[in-house]
PDB file of N, CA and C in Angstrom:
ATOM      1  N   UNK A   1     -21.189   1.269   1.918  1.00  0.00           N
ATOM      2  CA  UNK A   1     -22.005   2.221   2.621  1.00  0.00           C
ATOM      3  C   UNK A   1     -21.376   3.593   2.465  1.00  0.00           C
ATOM      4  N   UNK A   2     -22.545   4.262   2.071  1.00  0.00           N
ATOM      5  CA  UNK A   2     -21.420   5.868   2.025  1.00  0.00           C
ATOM      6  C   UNK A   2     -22.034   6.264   2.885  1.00  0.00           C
ATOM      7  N   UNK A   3     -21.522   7.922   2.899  1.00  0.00           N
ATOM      8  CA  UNK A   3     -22.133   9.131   4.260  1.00  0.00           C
ATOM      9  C   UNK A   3     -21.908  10.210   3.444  1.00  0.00           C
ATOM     10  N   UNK A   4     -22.264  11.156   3.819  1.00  0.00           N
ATOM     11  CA  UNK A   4     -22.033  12.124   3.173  1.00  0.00           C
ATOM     12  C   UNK A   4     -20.879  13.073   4.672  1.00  0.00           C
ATOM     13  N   UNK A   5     -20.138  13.771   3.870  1.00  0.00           N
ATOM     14  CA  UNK A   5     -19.503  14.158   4.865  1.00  0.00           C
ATOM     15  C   UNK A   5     -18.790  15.764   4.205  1.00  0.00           C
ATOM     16  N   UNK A   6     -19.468  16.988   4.732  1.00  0.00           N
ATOM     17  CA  UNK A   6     -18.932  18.112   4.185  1.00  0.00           C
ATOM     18  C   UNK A   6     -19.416  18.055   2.549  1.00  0.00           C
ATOM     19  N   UNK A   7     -20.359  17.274   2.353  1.00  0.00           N
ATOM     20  CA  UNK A   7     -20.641  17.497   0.877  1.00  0.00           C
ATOM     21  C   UNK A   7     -20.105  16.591  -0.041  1.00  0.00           C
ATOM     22  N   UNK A   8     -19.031  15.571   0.654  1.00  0.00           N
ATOM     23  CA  UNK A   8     -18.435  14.607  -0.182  1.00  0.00           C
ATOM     24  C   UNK A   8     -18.502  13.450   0.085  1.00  0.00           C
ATOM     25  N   UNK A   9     -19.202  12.310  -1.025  1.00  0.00           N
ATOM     26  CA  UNK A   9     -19.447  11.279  -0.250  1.00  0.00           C
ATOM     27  C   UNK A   9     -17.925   9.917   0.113  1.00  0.00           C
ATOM     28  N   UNK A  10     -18.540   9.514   0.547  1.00  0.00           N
ATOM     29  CA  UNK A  10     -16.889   8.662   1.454  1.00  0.00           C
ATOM     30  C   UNK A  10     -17.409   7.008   1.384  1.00  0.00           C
ATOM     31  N   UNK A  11     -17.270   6.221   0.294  1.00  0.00           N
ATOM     32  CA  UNK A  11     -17.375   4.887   0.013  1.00  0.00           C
ATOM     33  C   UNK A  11     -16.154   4.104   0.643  1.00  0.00           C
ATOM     34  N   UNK A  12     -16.207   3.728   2.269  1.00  0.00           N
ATOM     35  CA  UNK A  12     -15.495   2.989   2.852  1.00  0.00           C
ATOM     36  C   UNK A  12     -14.871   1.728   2.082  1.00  0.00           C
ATOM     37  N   UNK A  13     -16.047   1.250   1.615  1.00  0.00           N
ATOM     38  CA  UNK A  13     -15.462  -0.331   1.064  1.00  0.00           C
ATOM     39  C   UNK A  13     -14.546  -0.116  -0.220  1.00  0.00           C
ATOM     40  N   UNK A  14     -14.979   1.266  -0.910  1.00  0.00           N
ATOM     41  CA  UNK A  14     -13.994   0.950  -2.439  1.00  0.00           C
ATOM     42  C   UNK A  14     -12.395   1.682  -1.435  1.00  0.00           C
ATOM     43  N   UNK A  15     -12.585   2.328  -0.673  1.00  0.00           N
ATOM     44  CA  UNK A  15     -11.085   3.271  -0.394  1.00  0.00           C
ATOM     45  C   UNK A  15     -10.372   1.741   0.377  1.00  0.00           C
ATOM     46  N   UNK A  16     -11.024   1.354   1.349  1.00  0.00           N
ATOM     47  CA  UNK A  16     -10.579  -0.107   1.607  1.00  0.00           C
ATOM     48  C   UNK A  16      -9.636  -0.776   0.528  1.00  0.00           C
ATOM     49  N   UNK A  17     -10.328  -1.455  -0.290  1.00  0.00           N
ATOM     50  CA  UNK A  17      -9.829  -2.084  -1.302  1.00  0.00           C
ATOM     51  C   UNK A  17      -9.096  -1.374  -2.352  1.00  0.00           C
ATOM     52  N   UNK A  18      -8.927  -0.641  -2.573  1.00  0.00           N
ATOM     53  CA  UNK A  18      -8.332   0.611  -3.291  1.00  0.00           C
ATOM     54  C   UNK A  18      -6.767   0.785  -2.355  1.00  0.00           C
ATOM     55  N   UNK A  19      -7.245   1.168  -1.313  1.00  0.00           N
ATOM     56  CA  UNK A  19      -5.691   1.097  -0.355  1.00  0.00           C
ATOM     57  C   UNK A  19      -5.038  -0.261  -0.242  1.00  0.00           C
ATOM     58  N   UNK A  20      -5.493  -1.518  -0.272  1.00  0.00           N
ATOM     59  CA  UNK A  20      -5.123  -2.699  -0.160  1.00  0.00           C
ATOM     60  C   UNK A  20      -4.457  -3.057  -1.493  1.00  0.00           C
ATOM     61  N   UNK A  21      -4.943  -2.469  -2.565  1.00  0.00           N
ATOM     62  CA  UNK A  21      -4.355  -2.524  -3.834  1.00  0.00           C
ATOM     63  C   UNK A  21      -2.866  -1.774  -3.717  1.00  0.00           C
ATOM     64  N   UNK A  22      -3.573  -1.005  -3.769  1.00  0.00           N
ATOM     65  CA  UNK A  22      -1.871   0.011  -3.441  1.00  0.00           C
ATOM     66  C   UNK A  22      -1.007  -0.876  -2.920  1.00  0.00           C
ATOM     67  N   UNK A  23      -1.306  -0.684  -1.604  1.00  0.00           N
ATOM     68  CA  UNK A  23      -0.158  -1.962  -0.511  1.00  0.00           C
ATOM     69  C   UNK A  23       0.369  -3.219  -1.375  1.00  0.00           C
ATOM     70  N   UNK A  24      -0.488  -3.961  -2.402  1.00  0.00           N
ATOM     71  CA  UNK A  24      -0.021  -5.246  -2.986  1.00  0.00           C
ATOM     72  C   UNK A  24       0.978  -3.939  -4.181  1.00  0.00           C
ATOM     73  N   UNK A  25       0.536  -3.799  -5.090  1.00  0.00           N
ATOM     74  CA  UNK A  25       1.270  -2.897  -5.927  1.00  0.00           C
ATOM     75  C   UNK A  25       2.400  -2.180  -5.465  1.00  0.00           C
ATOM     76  N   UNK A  26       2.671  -1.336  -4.430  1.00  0.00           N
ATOM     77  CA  UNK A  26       4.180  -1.091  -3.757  1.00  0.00           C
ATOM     78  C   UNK A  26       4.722  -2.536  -3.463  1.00  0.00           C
ATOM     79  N   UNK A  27       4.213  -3.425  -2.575  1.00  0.00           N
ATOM     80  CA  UNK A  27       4.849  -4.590  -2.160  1.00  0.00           C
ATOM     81  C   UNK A  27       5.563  -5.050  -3.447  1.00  0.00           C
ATOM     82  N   UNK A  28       4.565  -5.516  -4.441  1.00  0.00           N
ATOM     83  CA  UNK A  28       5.073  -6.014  -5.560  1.00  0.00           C
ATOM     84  C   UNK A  28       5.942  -6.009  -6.444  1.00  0.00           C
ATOM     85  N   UNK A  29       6.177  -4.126  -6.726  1.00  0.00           N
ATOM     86  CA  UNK A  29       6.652  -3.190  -7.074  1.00  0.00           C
ATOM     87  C   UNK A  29       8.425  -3.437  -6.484  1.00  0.00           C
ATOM     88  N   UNK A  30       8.403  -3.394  -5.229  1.00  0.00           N
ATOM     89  CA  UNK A  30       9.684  -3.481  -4.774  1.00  0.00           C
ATOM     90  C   UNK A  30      10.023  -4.743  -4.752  1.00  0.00           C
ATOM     91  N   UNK A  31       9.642  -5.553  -4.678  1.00  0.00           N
ATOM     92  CA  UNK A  31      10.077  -7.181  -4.496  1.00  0.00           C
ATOM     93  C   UNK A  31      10.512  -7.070  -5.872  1.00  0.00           C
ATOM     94  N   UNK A  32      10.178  -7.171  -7.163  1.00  0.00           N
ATOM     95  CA  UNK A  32      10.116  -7.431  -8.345  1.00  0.00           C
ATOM     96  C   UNK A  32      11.233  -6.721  -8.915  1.00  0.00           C
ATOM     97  N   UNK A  33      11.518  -5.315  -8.360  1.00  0.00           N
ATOM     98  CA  UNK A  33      12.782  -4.527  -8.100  1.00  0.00           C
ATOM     99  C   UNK A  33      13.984  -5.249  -7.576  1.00  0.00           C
ATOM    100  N   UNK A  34      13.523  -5.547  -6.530  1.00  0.00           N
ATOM    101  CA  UNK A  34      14.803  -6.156  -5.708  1.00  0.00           C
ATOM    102  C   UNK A  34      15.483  -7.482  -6.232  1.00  0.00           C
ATOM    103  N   UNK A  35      14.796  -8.496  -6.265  1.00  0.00           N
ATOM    104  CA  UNK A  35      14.790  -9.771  -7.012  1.00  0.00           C
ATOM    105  C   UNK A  35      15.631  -8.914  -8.562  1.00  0.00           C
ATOM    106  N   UNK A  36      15.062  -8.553  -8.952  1.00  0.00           N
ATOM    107  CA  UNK A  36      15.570  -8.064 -10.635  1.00  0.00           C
ATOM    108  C   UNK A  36      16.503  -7.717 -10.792  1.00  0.00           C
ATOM    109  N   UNK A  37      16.789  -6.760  -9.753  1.00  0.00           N
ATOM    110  CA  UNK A  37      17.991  -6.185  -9.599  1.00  0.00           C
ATOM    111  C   UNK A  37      19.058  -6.841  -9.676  1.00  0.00           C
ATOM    112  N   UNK A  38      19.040  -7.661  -8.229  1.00  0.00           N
ATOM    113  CA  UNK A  38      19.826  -8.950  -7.672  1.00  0.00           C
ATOM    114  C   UNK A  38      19.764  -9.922  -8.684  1.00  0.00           C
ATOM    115  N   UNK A  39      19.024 -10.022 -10.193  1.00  0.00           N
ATOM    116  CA  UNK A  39      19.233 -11.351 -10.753  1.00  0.00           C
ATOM    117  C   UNK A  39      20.079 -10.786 -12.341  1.00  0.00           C
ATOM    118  N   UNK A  40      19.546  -9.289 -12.180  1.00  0.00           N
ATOM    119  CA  UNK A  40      20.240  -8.746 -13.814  1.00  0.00           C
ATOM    120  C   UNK A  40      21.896  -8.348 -13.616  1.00  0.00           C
ATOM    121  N   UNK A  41      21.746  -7.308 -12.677  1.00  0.00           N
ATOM    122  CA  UNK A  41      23.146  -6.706 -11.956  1.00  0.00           C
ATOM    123  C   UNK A  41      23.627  -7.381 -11.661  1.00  0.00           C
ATOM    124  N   UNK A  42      25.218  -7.323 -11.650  1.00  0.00           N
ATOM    125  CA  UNK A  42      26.228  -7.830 -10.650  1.00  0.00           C
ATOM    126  C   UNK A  42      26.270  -7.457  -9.124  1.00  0.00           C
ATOM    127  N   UNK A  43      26.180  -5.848  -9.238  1.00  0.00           N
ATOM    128  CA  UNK A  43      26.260  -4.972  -7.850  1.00  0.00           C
ATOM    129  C   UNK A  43      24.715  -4.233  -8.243  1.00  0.00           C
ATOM    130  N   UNK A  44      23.936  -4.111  -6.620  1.00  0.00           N
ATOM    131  CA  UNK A  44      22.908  -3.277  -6.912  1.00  0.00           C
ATOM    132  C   UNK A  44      23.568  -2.298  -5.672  1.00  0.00           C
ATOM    133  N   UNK A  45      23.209  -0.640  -6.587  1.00  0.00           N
ATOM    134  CA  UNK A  45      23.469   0.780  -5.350  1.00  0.00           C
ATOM    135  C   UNK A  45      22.809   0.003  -4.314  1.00  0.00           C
ATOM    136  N   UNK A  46      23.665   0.619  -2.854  1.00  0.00           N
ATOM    137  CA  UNK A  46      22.607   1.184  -1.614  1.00  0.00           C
ATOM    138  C   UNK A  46      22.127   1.305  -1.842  1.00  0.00           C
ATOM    139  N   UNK A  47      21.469   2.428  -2.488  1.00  0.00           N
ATOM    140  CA  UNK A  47      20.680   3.795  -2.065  1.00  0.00           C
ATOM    141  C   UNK A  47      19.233   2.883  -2.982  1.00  0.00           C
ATOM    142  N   UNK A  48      19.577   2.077  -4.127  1.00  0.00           N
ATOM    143  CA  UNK A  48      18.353   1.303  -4.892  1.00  0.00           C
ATOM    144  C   UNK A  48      18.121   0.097  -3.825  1.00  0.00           C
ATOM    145  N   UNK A  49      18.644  -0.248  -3.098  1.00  0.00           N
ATOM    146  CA  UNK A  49      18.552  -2.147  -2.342  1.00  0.00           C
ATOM    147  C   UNK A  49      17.412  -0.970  -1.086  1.00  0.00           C
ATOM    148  N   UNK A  50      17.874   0.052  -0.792  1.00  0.00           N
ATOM    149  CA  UNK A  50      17.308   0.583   0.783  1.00  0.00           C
ATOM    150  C   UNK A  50      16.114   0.939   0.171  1.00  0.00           C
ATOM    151  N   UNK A  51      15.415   1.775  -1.511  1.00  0.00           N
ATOM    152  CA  UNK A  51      14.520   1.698  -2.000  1.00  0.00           C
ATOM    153  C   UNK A  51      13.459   0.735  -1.709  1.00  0.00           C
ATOM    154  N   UNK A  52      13.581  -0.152  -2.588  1.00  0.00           N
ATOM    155  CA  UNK A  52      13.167  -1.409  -2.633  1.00  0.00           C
ATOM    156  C   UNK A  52      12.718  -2.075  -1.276  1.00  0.00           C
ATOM    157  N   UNK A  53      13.829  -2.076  -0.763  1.00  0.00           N
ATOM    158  CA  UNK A  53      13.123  -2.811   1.172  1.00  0.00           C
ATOM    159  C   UNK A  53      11.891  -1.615   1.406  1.00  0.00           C
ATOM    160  N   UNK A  54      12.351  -0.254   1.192  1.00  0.00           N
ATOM    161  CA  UNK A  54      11.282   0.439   1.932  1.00  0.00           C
ATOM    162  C   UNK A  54       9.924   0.556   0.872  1.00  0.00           C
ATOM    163  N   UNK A  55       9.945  -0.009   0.026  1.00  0.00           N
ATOM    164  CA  UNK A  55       8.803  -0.380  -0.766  1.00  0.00           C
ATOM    165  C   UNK A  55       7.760  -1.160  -0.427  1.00  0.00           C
ATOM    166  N   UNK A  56       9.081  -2.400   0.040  1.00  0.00           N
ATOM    167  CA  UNK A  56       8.274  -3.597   0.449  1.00  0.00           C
ATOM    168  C   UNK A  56       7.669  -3.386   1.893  1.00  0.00           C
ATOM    169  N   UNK A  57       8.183  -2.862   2.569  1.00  0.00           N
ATOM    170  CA  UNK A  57       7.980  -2.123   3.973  1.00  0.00           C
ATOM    171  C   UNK A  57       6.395  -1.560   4.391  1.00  0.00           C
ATOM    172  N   UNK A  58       6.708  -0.984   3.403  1.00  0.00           N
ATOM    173  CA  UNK A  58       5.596   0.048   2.931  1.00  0.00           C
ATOM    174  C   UNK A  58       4.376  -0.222   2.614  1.00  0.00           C
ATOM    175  N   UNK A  59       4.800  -1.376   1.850  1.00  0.00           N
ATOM    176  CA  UNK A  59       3.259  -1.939   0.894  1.00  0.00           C
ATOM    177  C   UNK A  59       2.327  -2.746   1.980  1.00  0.00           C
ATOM    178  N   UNK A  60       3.180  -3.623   2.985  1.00  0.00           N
ATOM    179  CA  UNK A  60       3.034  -4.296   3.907  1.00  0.00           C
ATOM    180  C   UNK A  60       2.161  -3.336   4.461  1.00  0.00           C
ATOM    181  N   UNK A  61       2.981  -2.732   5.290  1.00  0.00           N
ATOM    182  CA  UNK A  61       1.478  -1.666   5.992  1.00  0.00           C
ATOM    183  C   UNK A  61       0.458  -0.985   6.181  1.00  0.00           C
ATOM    184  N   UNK A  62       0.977  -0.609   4.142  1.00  0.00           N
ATOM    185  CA  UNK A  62      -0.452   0.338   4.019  1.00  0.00           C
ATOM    186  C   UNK A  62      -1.800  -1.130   3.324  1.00  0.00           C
ATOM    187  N   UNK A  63      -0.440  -2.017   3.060  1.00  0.00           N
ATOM    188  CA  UNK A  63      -2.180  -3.368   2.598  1.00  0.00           C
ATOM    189  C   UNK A  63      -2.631  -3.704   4.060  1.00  0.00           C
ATOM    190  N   UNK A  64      -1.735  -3.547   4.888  1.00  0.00           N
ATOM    191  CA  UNK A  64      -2.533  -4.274   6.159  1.00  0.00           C
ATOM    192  C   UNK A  64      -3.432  -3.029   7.185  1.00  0.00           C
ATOM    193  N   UNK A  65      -3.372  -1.711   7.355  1.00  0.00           N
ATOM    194  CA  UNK A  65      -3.590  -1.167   7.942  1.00  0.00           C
ATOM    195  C   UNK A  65      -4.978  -0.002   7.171  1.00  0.00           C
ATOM    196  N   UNK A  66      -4.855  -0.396   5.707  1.00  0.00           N
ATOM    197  CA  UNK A  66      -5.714   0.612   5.065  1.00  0.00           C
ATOM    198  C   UNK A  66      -7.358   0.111   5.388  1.00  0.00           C
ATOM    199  N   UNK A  67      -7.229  -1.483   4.865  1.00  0.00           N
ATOM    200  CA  UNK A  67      -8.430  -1.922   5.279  1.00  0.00           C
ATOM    201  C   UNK A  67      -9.251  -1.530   6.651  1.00  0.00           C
ATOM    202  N   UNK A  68      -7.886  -1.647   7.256  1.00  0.00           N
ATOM    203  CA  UNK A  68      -8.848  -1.622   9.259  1.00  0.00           C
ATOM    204  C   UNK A  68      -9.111  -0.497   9.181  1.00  0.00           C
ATOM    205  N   UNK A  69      -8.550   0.845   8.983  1.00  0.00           N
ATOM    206  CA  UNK A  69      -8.846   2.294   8.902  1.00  0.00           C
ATOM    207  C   UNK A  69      -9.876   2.313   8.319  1.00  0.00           C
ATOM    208  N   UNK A  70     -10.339   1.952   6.791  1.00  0.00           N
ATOM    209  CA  UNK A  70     -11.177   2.289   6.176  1.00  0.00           C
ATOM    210  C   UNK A  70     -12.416   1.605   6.121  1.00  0.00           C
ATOM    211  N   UNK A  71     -12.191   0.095   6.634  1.00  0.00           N
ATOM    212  CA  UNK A  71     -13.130  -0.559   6.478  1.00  0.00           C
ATOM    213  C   UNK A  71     -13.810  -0.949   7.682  1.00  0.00           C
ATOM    214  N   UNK A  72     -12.977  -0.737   8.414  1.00  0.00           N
ATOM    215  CA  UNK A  72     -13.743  -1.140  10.255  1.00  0.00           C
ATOM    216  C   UNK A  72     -13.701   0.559  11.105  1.00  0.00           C
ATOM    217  N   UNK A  73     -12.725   0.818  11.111  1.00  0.00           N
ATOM    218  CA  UNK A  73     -12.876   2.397  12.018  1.00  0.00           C
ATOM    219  C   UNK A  73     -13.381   3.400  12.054  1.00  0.00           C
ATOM    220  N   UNK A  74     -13.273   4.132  10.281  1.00  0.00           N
ATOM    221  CA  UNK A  74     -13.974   5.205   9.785  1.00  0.00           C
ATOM    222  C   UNK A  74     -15.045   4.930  10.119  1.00  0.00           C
ATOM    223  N   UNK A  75     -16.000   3.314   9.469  1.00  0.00           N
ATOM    224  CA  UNK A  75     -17.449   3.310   9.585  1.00  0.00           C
ATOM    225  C   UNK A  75     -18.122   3.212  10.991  1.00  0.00           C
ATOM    226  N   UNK A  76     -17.324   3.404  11.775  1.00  0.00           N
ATOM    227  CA  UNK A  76     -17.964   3.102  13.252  1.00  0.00           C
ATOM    228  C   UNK A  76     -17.776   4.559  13.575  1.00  0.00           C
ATOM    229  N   UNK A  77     -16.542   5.653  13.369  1.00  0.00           N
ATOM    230  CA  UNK A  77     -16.675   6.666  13.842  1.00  0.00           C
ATOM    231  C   UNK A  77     -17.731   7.699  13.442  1.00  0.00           C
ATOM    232  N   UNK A  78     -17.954   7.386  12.217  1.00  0.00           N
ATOM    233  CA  UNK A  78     -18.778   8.264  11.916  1.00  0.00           C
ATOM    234  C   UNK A  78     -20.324   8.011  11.882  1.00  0.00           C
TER     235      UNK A  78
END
């Protein structure tokens, strides 16, 4: 369902799924990091291990929270 809004239209369901992508892709992104790291390296930096968690962190929330924003909230507020 779109709307028009200021002249631009706003397709809830693709930004939905579009943000949920993201979220799997960071998640993925850092797991695949971390694991790799931990299986190629001997020692992985801090500063790359605290990366990686906040990747996975990350991906988690924006896959779980993009949908409800975009796919249940926006379309009711507006």
């Amino acid at each position: 369902m779109s709307h028009q809004t200021g002249g631009r239209s706003l397709d809830h369901a693709r930004l939905a799924k579009l943000g949920f992508l993201f979220g799997v892709g960071l998640f993925a992104v850092g797991a695949v990091g971390e694991i790799g790291g931990h299986a190629f390296l001997s020692t992985v930096p801090a500063t790359l291990d605290t990366v990686f968690f906040g990747m996975e962190t990350l991906g988690v929330v924006v896959g779980l929270v993009t949908p409800i924003v975009f796919g249940a909230v926006l379309p009711l507020i507006e």
